[in-house]
N, C-alpha and C. Protein backbone atom coordinates (compact mmCIF):
# COMPACT_ATOMS: atom_id res chain seq x y z
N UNK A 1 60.08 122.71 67.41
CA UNK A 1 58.85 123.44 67.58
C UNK A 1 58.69 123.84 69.04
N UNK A 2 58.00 125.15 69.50
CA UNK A 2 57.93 125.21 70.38
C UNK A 2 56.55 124.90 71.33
N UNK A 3 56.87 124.76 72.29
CA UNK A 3 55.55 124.49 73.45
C UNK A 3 54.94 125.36 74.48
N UNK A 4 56.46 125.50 75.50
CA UNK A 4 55.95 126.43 76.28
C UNK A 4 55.31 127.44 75.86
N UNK A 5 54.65 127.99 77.17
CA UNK A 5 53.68 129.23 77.30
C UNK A 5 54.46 130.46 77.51
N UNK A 6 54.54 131.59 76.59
CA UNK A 6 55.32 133.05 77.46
C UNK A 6 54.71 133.62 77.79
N UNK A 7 55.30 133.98 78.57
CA UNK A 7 54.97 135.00 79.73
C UNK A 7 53.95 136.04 79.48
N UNK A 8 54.17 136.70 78.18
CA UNK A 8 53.09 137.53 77.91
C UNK A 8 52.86 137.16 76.29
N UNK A 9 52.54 135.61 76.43
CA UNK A 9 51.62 135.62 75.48
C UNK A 9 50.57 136.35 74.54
N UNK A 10 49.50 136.66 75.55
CA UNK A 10 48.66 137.28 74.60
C UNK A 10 49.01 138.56 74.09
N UNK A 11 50.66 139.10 74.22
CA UNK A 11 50.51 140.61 73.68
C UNK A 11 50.98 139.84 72.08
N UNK A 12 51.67 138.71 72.14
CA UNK A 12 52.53 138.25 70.45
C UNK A 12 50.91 137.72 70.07
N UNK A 13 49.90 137.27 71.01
CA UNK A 13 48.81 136.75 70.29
C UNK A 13 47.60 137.97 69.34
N UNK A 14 47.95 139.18 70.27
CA UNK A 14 47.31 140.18 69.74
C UNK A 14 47.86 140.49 68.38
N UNK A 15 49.34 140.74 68.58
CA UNK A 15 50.25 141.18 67.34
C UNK A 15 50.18 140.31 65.86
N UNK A 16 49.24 138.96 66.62
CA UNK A 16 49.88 138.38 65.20
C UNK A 16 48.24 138.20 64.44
N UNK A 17 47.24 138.13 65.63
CA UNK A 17 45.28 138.49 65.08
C UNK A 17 45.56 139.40 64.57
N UNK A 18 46.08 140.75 64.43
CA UNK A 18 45.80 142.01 64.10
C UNK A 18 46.38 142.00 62.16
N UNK A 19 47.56 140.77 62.30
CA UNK A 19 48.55 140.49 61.21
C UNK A 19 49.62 141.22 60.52
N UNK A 20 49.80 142.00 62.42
CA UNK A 20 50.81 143.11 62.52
C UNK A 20 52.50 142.46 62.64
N UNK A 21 53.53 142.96 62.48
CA UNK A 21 54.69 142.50 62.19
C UNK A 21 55.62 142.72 63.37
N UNK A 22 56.28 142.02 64.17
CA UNK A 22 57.30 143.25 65.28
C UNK A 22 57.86 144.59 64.87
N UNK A 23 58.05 144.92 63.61
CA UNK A 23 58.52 146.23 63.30
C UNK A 23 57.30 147.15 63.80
N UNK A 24 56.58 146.25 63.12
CA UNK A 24 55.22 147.73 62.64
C UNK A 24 54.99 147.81 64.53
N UNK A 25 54.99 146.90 65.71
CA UNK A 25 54.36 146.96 66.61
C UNK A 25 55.93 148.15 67.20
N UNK A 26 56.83 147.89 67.52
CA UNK A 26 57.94 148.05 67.54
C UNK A 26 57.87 149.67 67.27
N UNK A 27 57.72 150.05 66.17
CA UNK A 27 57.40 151.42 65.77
C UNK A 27 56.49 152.32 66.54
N UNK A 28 55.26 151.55 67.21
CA UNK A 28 54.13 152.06 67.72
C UNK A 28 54.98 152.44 69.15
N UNK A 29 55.54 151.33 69.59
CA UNK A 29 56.50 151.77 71.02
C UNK A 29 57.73 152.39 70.91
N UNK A 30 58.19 152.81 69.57
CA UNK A 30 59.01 153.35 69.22
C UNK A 30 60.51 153.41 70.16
N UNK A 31 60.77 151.67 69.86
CA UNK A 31 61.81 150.82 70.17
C UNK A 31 62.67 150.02 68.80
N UNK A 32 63.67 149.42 69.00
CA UNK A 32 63.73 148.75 67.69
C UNK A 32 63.46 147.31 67.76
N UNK A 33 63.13 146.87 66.62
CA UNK A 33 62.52 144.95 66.30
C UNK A 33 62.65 143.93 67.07
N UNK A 34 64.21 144.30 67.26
CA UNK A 34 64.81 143.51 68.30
C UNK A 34 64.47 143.43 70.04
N UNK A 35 64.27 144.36 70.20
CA UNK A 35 64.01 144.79 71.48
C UNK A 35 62.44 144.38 71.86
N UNK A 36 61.98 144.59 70.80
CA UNK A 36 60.39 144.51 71.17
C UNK A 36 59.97 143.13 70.92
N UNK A 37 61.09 141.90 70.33
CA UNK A 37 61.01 140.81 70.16
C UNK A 37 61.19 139.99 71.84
N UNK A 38 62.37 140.75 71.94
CA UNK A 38 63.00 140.08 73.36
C UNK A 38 61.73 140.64 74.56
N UNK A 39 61.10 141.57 74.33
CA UNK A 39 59.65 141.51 75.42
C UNK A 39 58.85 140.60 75.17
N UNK A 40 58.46 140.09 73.52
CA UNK A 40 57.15 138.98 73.30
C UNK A 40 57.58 137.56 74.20
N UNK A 41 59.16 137.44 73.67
CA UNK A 41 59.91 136.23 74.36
C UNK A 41 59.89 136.43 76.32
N UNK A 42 59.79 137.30 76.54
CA UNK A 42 60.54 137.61 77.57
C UNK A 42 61.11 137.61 78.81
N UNK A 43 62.08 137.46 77.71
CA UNK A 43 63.75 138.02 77.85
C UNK A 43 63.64 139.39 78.59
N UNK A 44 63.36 140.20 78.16
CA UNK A 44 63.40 141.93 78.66
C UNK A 44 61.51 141.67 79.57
N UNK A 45 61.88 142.46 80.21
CA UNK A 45 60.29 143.05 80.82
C UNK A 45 59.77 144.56 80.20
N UNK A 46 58.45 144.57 80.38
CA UNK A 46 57.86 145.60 79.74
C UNK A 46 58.31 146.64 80.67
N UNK A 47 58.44 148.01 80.36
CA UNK A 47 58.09 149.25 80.88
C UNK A 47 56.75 149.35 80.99
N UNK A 48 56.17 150.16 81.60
CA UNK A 48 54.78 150.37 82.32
C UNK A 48 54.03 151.45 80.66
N UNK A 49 55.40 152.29 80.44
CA UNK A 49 55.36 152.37 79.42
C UNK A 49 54.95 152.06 78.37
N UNK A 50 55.78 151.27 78.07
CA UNK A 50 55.21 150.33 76.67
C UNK A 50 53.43 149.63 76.73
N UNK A 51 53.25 148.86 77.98
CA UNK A 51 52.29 148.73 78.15
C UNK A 51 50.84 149.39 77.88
N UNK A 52 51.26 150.61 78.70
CA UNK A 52 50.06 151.75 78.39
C UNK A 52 49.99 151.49 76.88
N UNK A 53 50.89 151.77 76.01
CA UNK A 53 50.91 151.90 74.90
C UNK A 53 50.08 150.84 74.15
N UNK A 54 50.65 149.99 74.28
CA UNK A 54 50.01 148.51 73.63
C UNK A 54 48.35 148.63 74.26
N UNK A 55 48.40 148.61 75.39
CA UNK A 55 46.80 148.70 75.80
C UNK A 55 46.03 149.71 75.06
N UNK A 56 46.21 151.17 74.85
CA UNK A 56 46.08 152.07 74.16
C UNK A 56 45.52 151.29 72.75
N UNK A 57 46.73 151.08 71.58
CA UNK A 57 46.74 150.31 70.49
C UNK A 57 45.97 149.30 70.35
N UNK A 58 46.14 148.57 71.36
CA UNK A 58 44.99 147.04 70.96
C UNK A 58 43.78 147.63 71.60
N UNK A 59 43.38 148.40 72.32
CA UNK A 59 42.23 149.06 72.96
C UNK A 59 41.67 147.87 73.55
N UNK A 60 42.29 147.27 74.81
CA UNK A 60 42.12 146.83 75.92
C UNK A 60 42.98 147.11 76.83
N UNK A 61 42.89 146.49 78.07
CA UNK A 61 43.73 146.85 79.41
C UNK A 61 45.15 146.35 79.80
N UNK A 62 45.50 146.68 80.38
CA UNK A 62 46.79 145.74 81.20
C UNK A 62 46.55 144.71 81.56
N UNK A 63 45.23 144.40 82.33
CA UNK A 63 45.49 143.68 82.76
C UNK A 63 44.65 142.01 82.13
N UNK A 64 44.31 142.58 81.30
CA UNK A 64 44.79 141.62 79.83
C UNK A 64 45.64 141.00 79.46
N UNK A 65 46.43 142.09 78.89
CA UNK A 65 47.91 142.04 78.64
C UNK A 65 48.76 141.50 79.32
N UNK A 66 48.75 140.79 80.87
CA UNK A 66 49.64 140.28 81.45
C UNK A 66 49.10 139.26 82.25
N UNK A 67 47.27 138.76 81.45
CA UNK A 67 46.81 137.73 81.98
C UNK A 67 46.37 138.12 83.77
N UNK A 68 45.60 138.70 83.34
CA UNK A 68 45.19 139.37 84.97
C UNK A 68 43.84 139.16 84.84
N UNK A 69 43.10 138.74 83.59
CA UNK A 69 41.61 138.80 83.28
C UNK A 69 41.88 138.60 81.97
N UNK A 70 40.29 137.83 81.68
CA UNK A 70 40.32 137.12 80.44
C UNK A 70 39.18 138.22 79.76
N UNK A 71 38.85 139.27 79.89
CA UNK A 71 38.20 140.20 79.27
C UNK A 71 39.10 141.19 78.71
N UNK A 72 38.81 141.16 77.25
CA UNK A 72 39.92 142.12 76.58
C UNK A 72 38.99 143.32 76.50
N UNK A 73 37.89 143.37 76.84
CA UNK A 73 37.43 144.95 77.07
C UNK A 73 37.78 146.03 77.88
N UNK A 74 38.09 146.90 77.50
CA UNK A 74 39.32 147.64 78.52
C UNK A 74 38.04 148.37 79.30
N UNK A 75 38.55 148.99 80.87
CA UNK A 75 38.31 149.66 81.77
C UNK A 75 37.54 150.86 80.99
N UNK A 76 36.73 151.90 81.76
CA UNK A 76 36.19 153.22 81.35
C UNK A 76 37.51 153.61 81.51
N UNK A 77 37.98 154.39 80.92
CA UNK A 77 39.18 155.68 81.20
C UNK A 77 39.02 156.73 80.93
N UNK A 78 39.65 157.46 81.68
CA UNK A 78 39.30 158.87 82.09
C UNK A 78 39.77 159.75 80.67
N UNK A 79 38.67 160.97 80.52
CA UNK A 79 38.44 161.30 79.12
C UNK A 79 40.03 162.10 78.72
């Protein structure tokens, strides 16, 4: 079983509240399963890219997403 904490936890914690699958998230960043597994673990680092994306999708911020703030309410952004 595992213990440690990853690195970007709360993006596999979002993925799995939502009771979304790595494909289906995977698809949204339009990467394959694998790849987007080795970021939840990660193994790989995000692109700034992908990020936007996921922030976009879960409709909160980055800096959420990489534990920068414990408010998942995202920023005003520009229209």
């Amino acid at each position: 079983m595992r213990y440690e904490t990853l690195p970007f936890e709360r993006i596999r914690n979002l993925r799995v509240d939502a009771d979304l699958t790595q494909e289906t998230v995977a698809q949204v960043l339009d990467i394959k399963q694998n790849t987007y597994s080795q970021y939840e673990l990660g193994v790989l680092r995000y692109p700034i890219e992908a990020l936007i994306r996921l922030a976009l999708f879960y409709n909160t911020s980055i800096d959420y997403l990489v534990g920068l703030t414990d408010e998942p309410k995202p920023y005003e952004r520009k229209p």
